[in-house]
Protein backbone atom coordinates (compact mmCIF):
# COMPACT_ATOMS: atom_id res chain seq x y z
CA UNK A 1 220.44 126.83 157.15
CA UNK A 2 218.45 124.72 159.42
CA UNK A 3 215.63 121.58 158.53
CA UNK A 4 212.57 121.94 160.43
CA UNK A 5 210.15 119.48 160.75
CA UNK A 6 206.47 120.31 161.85
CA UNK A 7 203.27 118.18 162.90
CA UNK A 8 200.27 119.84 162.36
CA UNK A 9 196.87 119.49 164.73
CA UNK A 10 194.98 118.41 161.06
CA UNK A 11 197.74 115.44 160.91
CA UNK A 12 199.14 116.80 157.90
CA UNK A 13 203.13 117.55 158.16
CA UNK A 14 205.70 119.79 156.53
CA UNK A 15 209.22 120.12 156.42
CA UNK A 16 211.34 123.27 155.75
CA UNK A 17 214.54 124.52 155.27
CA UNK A 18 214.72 127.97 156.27
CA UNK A 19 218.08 129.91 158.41
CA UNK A 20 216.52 130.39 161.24
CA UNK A 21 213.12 129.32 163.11
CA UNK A 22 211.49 131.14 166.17
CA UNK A 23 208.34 130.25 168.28
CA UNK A 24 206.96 134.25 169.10
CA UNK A 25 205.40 135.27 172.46
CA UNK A 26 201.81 134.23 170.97
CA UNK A 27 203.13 130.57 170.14
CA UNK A 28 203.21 131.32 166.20
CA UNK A 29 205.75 129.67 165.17
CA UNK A 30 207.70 131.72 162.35
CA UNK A 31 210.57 130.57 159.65
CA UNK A 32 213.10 133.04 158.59
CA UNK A 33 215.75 133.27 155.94
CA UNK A 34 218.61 136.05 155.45
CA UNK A 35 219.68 137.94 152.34
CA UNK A 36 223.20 138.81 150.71
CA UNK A 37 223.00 141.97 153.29
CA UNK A 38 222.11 140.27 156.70
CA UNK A 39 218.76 141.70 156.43
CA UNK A 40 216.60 138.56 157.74
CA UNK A 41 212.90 138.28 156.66
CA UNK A 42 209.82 136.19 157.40
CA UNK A 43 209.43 133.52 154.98
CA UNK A 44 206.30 131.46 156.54
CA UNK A 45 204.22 131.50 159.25
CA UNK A 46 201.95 128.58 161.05
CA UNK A 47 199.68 129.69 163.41
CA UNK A 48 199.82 128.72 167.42
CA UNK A 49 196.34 126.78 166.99
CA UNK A 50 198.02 124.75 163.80
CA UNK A 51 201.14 123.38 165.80
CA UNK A 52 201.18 120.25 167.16
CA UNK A 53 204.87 119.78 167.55
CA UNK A 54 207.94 121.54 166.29
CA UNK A 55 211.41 119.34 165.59
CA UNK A 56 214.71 120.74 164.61
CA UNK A 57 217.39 118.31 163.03
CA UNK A 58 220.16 118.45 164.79
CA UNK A 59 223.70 116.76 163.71
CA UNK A 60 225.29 114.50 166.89
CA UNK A 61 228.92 114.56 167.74
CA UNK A 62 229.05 110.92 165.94
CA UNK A 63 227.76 112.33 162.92
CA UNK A 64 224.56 110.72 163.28
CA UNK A 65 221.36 112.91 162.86
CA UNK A 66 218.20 113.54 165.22
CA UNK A 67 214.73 115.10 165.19
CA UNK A 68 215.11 117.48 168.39
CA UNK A 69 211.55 118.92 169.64
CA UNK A 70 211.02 122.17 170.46
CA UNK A 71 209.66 123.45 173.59
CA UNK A 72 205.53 123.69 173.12
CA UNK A 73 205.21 126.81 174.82
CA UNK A 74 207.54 129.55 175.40
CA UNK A 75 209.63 131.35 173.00
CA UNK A 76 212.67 129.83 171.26
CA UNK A 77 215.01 130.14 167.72
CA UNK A 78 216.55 127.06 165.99
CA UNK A 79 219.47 127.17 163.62
């Protein structure tokens, strides 16, 4: 399971915990989760045109934790 954090061109922010994350060839930028099976699914989606900036949280080799930004364009997954 990852933490995603997202700022949003209105201002407004979320964050999510989802198992994966992926930014798709149109820049939508899609949460997924996986079932008992493996069988992963789309849980939300924010539109290109909503995103202002995508952040991971990432775990440092200290122990100490970090919001990492995604790329803004391009495709990409985050665990």
């Amino acid at each position: 399971m990852g933490t995603f954090f997202m700022k949003l061109t209105d201002g407004s922010e979320m964050i999510l915990t989802a198992g994966r994350a992926t930014r798709t060839g149109s820049g939508d930028v899609a949460f997924e989760s996986v079932d008992a099976r493996g069988n992963w699914s789309v849980i939300c989606t924010v539109k290109a045109e909503r995103v202002a900036n995508a952040y991971v949280r990432k775990v440092r080799e200290d122990g100490s934790t970090l919001w990492e930004e995604q790329t803004a364009e391009g495709r990409w997954w985050a665990y």
